[in-house]
Every structure is written in structure tokens, then in C-alpha cells.
PDB file of N, CA and C in Angstrom:
ATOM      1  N   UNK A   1      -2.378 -56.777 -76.295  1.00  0.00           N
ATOM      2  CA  UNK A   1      -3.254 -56.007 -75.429  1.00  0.00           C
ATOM      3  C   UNK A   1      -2.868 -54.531 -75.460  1.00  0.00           C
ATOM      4  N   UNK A   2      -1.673 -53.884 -75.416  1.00  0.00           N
ATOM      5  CA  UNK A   2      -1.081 -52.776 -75.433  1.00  0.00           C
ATOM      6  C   UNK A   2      -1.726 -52.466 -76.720  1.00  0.00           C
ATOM      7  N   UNK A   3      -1.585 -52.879 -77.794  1.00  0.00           N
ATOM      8  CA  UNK A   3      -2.132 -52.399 -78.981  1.00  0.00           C
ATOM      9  C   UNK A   3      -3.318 -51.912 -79.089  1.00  0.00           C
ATOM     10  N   UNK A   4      -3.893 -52.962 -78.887  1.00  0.00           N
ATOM     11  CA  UNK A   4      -5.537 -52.403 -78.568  1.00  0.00           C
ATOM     12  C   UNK A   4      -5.652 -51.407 -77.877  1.00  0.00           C
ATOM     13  N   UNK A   5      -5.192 -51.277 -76.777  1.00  0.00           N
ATOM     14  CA  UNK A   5      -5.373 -50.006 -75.550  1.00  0.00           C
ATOM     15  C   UNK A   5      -4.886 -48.617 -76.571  1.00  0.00           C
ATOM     16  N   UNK A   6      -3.545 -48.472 -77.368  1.00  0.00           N
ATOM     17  CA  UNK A   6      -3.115 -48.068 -78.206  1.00  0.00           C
ATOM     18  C   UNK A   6      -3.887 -47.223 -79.011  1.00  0.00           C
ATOM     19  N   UNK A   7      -5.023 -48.126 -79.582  1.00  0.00           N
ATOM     20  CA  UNK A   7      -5.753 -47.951 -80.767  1.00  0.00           C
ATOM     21  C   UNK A   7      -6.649 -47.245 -80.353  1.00  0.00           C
ATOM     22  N   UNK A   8      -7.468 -48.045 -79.288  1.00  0.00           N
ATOM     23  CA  UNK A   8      -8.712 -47.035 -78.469  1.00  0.00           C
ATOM     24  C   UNK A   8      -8.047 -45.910 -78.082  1.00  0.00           C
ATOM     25  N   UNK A   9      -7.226 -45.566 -77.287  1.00  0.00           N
ATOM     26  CA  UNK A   9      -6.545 -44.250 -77.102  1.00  0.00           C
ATOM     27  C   UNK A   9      -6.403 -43.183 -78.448  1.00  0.00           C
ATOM     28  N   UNK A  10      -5.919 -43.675 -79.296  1.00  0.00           N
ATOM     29  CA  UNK A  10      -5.588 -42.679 -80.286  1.00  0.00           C
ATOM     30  C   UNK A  10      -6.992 -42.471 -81.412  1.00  0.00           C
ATOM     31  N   UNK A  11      -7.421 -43.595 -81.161  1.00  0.00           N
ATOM     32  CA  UNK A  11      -9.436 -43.379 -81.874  1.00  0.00           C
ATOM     33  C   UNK A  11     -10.061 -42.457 -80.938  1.00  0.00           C
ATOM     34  N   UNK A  12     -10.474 -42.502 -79.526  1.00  0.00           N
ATOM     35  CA  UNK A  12     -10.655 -41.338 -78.542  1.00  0.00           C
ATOM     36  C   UNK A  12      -9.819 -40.176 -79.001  1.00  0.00           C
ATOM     37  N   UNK A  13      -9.139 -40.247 -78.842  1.00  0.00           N
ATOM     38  CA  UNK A  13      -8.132 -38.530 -78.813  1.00  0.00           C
ATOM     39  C   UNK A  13      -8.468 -38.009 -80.329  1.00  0.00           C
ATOM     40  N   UNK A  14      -8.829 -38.920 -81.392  1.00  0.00           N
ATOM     41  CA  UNK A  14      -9.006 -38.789 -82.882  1.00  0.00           C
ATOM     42  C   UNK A  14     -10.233 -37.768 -83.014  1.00  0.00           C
ATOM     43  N   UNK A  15     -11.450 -38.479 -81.790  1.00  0.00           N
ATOM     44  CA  UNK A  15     -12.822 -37.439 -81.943  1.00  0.00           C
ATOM     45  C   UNK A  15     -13.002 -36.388 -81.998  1.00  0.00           C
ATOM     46  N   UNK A  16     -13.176 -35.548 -82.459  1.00  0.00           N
ATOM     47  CA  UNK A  16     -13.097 -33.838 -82.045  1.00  0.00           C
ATOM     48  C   UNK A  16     -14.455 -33.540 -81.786  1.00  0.00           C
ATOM     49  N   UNK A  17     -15.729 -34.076 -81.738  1.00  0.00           N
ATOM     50  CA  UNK A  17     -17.099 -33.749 -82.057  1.00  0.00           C
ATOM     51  C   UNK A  17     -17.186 -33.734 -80.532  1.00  0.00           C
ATOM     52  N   UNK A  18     -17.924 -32.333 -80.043  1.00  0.00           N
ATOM     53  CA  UNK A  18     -18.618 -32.587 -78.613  1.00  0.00           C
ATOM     54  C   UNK A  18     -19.842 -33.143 -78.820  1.00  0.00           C
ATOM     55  N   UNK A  19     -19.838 -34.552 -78.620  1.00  0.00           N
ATOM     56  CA  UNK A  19     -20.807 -35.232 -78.565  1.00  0.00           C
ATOM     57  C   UNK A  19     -21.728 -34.778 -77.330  1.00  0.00           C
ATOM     58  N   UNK A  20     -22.836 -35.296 -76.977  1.00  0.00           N
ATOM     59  CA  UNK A  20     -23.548 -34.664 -75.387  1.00  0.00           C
ATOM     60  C   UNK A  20     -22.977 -35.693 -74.501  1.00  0.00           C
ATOM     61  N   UNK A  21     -22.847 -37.360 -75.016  1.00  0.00           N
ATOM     62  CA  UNK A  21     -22.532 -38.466 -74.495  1.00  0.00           C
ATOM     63  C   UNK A  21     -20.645 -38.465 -73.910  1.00  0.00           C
ATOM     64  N   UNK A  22     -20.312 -37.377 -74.465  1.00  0.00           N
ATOM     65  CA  UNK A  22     -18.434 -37.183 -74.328  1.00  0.00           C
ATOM     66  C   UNK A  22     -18.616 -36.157 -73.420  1.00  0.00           C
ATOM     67  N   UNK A  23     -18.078 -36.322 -72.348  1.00  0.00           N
ATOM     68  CA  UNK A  23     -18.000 -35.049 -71.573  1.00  0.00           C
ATOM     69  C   UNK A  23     -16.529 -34.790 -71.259  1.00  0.00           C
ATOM     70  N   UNK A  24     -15.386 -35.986 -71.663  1.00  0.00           N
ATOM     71  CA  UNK A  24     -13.734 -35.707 -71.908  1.00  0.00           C
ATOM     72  C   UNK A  24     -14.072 -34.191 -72.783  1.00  0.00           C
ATOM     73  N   UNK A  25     -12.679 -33.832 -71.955  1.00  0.00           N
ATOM     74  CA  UNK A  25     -12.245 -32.350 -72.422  1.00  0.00           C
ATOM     75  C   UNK A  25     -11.505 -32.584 -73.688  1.00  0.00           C
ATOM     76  N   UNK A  26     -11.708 -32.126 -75.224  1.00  0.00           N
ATOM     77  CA  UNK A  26     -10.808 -32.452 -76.128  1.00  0.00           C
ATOM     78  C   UNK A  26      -9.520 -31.394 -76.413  1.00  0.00           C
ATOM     79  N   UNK A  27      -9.048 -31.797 -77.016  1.00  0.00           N
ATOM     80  CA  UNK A  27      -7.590 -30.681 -77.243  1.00  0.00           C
ATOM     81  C   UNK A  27      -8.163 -29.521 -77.543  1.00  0.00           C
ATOM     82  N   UNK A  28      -7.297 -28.450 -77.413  1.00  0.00           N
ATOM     83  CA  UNK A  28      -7.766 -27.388 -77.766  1.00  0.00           C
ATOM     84  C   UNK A  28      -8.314 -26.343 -76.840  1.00  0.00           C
ATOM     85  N   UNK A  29      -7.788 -26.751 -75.563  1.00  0.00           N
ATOM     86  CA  UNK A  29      -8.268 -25.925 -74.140  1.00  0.00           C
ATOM     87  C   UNK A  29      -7.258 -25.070 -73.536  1.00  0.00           C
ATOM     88  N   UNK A  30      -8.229 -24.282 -73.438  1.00  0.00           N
ATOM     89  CA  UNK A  30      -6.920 -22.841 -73.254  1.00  0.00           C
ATOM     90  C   UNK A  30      -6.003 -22.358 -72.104  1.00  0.00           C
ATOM     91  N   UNK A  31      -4.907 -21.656 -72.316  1.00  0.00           N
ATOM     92  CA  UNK A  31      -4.243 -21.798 -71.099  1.00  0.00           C
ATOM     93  C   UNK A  31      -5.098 -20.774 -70.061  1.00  0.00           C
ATOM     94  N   UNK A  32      -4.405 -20.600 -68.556  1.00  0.00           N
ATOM     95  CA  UNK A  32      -5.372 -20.049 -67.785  1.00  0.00           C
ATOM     96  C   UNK A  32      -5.076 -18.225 -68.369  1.00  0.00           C
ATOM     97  N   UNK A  33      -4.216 -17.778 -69.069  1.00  0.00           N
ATOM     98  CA  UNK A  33      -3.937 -16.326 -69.693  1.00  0.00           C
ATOM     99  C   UNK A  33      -4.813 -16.121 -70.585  1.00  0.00           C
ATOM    100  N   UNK A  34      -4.990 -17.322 -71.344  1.00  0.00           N
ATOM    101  CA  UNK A  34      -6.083 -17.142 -72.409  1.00  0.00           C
ATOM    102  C   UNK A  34      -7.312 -17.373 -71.923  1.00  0.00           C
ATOM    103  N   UNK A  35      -7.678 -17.854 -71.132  1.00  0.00           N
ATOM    104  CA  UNK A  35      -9.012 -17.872 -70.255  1.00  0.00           C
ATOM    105  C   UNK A  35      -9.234 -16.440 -69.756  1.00  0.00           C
ATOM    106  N   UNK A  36      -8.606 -15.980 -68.964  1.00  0.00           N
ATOM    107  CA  UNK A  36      -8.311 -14.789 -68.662  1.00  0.00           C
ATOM    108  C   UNK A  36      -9.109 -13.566 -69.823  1.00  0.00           C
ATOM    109  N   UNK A  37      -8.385 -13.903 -70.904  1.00  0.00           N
ATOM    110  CA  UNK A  37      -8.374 -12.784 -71.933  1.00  0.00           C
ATOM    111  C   UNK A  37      -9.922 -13.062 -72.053  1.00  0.00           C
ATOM    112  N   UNK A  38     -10.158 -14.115 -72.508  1.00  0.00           N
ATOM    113  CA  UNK A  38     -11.784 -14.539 -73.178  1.00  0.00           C
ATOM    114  C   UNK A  38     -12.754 -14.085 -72.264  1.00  0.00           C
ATOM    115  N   UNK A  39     -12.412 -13.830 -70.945  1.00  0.00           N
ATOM    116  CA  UNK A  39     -13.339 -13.661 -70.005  1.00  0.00           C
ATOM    117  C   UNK A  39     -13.621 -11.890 -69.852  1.00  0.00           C
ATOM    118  N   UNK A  40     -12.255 -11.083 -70.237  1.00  0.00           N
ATOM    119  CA  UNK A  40     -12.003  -9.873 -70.181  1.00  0.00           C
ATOM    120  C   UNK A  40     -12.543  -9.271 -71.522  1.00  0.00           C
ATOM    121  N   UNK A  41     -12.850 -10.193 -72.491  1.00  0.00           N
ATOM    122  CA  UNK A  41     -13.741  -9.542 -73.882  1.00  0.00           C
ATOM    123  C   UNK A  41     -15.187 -10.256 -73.772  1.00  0.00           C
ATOM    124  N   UNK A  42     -15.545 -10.443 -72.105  1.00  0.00           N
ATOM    125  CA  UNK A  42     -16.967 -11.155 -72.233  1.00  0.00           C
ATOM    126  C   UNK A  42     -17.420 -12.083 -73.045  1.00  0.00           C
ATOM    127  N   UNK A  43     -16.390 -13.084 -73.871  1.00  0.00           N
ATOM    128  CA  UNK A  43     -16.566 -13.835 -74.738  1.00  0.00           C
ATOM    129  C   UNK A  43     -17.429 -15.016 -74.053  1.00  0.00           C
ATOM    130  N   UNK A  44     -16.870 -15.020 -72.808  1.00  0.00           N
ATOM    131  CA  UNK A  44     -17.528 -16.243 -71.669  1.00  0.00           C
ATOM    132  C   UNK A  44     -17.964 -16.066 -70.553  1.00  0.00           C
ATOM    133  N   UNK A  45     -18.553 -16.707 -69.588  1.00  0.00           N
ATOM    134  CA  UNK A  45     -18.499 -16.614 -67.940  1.00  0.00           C
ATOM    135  C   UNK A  45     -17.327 -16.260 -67.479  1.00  0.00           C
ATOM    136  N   UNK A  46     -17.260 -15.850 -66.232  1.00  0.00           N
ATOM    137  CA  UNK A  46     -15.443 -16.335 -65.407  1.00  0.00           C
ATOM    138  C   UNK A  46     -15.886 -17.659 -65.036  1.00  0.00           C
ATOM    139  N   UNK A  47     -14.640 -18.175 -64.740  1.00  0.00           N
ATOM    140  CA  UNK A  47     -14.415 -19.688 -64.211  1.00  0.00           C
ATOM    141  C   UNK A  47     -15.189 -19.955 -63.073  1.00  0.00           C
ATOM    142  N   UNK A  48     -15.592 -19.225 -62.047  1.00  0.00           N
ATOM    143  CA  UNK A  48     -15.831 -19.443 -60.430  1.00  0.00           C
ATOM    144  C   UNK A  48     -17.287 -19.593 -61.479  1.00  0.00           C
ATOM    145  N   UNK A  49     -18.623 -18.877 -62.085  1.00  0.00           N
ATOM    146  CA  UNK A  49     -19.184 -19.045 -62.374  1.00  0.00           C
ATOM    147  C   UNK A  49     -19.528 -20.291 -62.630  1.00  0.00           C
ATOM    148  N   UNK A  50     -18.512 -20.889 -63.606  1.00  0.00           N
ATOM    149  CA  UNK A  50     -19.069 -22.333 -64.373  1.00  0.00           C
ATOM    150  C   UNK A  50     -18.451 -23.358 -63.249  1.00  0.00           C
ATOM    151  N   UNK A  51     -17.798 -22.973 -62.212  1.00  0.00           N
ATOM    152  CA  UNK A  51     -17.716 -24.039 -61.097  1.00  0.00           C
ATOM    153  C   UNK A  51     -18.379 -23.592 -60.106  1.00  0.00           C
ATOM    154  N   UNK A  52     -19.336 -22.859 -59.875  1.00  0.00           N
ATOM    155  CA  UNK A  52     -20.183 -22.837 -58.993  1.00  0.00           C
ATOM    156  C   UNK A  52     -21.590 -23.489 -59.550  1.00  0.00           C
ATOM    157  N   UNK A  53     -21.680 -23.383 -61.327  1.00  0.00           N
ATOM    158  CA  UNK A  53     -23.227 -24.188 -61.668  1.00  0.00           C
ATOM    159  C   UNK A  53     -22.378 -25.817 -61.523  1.00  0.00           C
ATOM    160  N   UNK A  54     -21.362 -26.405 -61.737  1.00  0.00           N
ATOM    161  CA  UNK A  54     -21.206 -27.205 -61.831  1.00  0.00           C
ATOM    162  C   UNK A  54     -21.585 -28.269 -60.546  1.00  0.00           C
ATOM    163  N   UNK A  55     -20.851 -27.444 -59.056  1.00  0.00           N
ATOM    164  CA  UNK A  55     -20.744 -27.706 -57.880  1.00  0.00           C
ATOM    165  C   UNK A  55     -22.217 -28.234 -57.843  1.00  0.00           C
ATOM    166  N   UNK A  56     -23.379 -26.928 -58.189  1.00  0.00           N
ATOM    167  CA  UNK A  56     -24.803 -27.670 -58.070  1.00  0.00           C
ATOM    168  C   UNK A  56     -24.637 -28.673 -58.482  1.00  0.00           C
ATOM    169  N   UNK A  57     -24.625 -28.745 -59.460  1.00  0.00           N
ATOM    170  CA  UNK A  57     -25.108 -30.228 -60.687  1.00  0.00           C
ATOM    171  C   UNK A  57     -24.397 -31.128 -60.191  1.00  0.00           C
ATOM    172  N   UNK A  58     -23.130 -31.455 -59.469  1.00  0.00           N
ATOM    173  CA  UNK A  58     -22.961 -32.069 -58.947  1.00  0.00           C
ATOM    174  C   UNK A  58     -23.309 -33.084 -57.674  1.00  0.00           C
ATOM    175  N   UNK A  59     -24.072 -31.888 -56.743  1.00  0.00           N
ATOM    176  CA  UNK A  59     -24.724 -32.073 -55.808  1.00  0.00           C
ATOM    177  C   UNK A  59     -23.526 -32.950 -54.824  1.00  0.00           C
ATOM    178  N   UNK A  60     -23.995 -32.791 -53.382  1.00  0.00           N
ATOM    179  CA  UNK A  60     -23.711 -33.934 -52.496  1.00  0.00           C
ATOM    180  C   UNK A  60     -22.303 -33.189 -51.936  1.00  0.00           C
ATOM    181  N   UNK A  61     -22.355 -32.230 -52.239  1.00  0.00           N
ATOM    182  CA  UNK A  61     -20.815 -31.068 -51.548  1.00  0.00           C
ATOM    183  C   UNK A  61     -19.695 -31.429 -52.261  1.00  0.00           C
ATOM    184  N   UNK A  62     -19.803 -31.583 -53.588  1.00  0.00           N
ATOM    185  CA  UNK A  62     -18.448 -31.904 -54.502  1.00  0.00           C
ATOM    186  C   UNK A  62     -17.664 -31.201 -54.478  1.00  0.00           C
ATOM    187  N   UNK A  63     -16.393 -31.525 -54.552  1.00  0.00           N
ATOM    188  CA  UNK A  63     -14.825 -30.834 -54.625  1.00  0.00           C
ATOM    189  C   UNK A  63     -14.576 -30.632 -55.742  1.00  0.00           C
ATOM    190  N   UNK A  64     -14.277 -29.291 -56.941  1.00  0.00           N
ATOM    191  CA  UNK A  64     -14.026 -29.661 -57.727  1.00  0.00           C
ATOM    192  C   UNK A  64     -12.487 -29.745 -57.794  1.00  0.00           C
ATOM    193  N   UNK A  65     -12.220 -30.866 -58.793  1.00  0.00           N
ATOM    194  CA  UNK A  65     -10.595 -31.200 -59.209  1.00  0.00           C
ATOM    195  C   UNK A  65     -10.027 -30.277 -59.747  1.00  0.00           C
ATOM    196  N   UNK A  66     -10.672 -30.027 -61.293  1.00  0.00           N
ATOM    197  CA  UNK A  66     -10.136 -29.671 -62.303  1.00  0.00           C
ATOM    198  C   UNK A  66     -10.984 -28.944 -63.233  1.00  0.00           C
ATOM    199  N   UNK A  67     -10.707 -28.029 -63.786  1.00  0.00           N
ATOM    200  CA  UNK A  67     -11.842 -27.160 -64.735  1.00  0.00           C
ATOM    201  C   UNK A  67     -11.292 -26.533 -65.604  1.00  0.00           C
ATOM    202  N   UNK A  68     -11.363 -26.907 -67.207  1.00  0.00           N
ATOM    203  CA  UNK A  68     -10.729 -26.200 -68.260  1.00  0.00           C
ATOM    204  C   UNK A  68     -11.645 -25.729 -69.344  1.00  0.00           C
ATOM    205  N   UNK A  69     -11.398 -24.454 -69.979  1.00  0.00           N
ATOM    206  CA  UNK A  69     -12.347 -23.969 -70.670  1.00  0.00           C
ATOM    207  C   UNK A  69     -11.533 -24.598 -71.869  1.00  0.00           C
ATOM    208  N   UNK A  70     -12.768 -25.159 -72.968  1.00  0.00           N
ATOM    209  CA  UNK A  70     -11.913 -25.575 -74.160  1.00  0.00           C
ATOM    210  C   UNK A  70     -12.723 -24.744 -75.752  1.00  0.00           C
ATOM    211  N   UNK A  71     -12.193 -24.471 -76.431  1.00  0.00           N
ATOM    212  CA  UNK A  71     -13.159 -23.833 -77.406  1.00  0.00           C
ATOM    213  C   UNK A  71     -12.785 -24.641 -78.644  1.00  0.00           C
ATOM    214  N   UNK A  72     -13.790 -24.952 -79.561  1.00  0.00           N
ATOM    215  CA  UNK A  72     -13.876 -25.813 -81.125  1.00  0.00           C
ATOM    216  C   UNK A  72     -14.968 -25.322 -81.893  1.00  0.00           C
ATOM    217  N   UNK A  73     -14.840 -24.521 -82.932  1.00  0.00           N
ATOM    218  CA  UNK A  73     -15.674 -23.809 -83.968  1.00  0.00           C
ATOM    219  C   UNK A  73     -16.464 -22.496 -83.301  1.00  0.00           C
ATOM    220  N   UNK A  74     -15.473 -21.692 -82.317  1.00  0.00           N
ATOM    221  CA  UNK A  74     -15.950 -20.366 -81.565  1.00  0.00           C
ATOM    222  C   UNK A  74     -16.979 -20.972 -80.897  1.00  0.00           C
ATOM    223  N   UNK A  75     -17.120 -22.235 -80.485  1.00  0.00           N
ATOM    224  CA  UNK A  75     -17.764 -22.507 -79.002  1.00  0.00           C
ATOM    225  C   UNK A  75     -17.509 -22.867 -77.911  1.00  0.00           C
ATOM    226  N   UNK A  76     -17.532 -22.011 -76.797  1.00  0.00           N
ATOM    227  CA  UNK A  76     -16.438 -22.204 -75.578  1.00  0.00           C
ATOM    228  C   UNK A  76     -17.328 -23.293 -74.553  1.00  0.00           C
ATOM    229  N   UNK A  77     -16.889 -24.570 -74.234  1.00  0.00           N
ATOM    230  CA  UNK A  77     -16.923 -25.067 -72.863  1.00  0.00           C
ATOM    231  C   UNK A  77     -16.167 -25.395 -71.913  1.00  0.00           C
ATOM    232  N   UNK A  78     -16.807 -25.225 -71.100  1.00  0.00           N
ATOM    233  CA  UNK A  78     -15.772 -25.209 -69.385  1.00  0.00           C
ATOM    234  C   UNK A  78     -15.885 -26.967 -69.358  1.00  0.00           C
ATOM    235  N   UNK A  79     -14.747 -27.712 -69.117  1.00  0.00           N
ATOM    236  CA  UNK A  79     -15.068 -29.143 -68.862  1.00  0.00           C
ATOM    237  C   UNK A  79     -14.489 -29.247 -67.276  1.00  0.00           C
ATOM    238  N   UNK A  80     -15.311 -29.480 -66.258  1.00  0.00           N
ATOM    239  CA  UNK A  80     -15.232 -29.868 -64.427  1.00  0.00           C
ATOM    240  C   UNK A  80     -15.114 -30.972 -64.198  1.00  0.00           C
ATOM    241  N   UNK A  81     -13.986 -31.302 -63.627  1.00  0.00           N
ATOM    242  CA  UNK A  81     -14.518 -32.823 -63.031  1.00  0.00           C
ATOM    243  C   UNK A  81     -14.165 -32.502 -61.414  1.00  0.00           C
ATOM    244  N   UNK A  82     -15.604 -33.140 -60.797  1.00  0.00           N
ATOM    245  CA  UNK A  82     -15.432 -32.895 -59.244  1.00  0.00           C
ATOM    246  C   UNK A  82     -15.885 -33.922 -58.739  1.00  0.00           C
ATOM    247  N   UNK A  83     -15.506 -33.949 -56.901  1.00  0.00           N
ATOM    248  CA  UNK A  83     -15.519 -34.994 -56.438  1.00  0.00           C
ATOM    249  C   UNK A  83     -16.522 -35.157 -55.283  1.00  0.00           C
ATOM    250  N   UNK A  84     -17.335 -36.195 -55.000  1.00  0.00           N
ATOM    251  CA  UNK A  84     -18.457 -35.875 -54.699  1.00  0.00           C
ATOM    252  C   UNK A  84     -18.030 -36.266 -53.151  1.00  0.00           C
ATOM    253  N   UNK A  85     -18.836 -36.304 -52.239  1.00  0.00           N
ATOM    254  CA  UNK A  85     -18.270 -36.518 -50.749  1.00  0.00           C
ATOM    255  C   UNK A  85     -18.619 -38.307 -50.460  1.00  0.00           C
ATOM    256  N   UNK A  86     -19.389 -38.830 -51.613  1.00  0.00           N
ATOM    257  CA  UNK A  86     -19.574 -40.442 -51.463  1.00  0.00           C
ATOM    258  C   UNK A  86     -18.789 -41.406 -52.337  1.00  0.00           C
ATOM    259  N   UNK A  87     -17.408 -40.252 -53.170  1.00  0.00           N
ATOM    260  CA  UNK A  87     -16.350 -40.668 -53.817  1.00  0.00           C
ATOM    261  C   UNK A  87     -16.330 -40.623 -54.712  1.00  0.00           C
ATOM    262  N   UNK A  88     -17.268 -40.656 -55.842  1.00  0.00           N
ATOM    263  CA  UNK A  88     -17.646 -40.840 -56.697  1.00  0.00           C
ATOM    264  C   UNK A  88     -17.281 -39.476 -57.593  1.00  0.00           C
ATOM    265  N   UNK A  89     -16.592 -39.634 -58.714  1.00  0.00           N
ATOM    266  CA  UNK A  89     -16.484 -38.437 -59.968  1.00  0.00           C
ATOM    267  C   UNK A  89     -16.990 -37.916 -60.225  1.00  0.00           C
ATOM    268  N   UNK A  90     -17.381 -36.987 -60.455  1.00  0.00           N
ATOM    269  CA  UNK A  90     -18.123 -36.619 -61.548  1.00  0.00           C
ATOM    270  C   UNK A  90     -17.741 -35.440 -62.758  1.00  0.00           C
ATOM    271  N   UNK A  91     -17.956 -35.963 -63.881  1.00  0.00           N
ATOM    272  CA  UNK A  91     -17.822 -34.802 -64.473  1.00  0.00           C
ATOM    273  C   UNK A  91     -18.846 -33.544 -65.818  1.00  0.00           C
ATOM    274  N   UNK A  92     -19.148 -32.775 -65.118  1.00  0.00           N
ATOM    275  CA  UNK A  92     -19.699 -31.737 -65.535  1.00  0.00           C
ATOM    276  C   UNK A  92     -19.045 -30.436 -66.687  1.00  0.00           C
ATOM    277  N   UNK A  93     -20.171 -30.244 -67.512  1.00  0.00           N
ATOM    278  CA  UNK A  93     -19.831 -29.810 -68.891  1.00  0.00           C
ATOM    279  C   UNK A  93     -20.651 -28.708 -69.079  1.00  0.00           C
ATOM    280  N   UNK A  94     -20.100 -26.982 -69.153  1.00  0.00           N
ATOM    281  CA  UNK A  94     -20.749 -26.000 -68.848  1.00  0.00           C
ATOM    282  C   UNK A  94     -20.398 -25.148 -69.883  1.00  0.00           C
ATOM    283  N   UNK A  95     -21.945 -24.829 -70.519  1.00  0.00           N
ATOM    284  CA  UNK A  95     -21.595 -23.950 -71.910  1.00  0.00           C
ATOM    285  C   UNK A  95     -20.325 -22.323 -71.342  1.00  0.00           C
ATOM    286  N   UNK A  96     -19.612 -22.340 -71.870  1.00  0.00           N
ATOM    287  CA  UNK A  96     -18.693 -21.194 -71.689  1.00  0.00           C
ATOM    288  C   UNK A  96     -19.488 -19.573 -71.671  1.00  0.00           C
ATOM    289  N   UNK A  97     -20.559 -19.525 -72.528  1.00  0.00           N
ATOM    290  CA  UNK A  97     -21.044 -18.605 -73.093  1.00  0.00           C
ATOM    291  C   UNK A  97     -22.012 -17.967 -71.697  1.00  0.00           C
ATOM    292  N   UNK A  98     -22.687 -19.103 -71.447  1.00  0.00           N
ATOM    293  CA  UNK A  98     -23.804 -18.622 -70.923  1.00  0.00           C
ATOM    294  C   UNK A  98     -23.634 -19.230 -69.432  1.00  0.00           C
ATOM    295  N   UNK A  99     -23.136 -20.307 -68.694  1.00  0.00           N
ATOM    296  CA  UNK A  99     -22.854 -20.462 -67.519  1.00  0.00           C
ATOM    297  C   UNK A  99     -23.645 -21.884 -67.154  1.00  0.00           C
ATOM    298  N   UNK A 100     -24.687 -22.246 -67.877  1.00  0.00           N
ATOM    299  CA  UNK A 100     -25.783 -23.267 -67.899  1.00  0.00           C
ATOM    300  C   UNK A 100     -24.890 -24.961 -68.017  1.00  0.00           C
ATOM    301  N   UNK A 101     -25.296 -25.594 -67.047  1.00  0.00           N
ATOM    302  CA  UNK A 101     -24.931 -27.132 -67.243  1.00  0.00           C
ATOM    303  C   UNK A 101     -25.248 -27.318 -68.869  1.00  0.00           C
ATOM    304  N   UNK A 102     -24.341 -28.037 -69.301  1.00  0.00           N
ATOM    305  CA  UNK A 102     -24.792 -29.209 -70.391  1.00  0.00           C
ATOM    306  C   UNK A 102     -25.087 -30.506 -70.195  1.00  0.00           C
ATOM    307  N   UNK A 103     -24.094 -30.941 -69.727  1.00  0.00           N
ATOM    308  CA  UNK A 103     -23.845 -32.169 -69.478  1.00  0.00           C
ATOM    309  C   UNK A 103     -23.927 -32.617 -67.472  1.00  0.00           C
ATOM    310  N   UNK A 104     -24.003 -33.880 -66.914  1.00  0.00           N
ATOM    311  CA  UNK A 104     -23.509 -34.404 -66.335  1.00  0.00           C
ATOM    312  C   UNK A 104     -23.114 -35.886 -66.595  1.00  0.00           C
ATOM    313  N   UNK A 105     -22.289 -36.317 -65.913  1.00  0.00           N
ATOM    314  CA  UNK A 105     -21.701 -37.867 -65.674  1.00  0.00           C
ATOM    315  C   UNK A 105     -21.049 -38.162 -64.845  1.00  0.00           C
TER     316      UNK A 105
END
């Protein structure tokens, strides 16, 4: 059983493709200095931005947890996961560039 769990783990972590259906944050997400910088050459939104469209899309007065900007082939997304007030996760996927939901789940 460990094996298997094993396998799926390291096949997941293997994907690099932002699928629309993947809203996991993949490697490659920047620290908060380098967020910083990207935001100071307008490369992206600031952060409060892409967690304030997220908070919408979330709906229902979500908390967010956690929010990391990740970039793969000079395309930046913010990956959110927040918490909704009926418990429930969610996590939201916000183009870096422009501030716009991609994703929810």
C-alpha cells in the first residue's frame, strides 16, 4: 500500500503541465523576496490583489490559508487555498499577470 501511495505521489509531483483540472501549486514557486521583486518590475499583480479576486471566487467569507505565486515558461500564477465559513476548501488559481480567476475547486 505504501508503494502505491509512493508512486501516485511521485507521478503527481512528476506533472509539470498547468492543467485547468490541477489547481496543486507545482514546484517552482517563488520565495516571498522574489515575489516582491516580480511585483516591483510589474511583471505581476501584488498578492492582496490575487487574494482579494480569489476571496470573491471563493464566496461565502473565505479565509484565505495560503497563497503562492508560482511561475513555469514566464507564466506567473498565484495558487490560494481558502477556507470557506461552511468548512469546506477551496482552492483558487489566479493568472499572476492580470489578477483574473482561472480556476476554482
Amino acid at each position: 500500500m505504501r508503494g502505491h501511495i509512493l508512486t501516485l505521489l511521485v507521478a503527481t509531483c512528476a506533472t509539470g503541465a498547468w492543467a485547468a483540472e490541477d489547481i496543486r501549486a507545482p514546484q517552482g514557486c517563488l520565495s516571498a523576496a522574489e515575489t516582491r521583486e516580480a511585483v516591483a518590475r510589474s511583471e505581476v499583480v501584488p498578492p492582496v490583489t490575487a487574494v482579494d479576486a480569489a476571496r470573491a471566487a471563493a464566496s461565502g467569507g473565505a479565509k484565505v490559508l495560503r497563497a503562492r505565486l508560482c511561475r513555469r515558461d514566464g507564466v506567473y500564477m498565484y495558487f490560494i487555498t481558502a477556507l470557506r465559513r461552511d468548512g469546506r476548501v477551496v482552492r483558487v488559481r489566479v493568472d499572476g499577470g492580470t489578477g483574473t480567476v482561472a480556476s476554482v475547486r
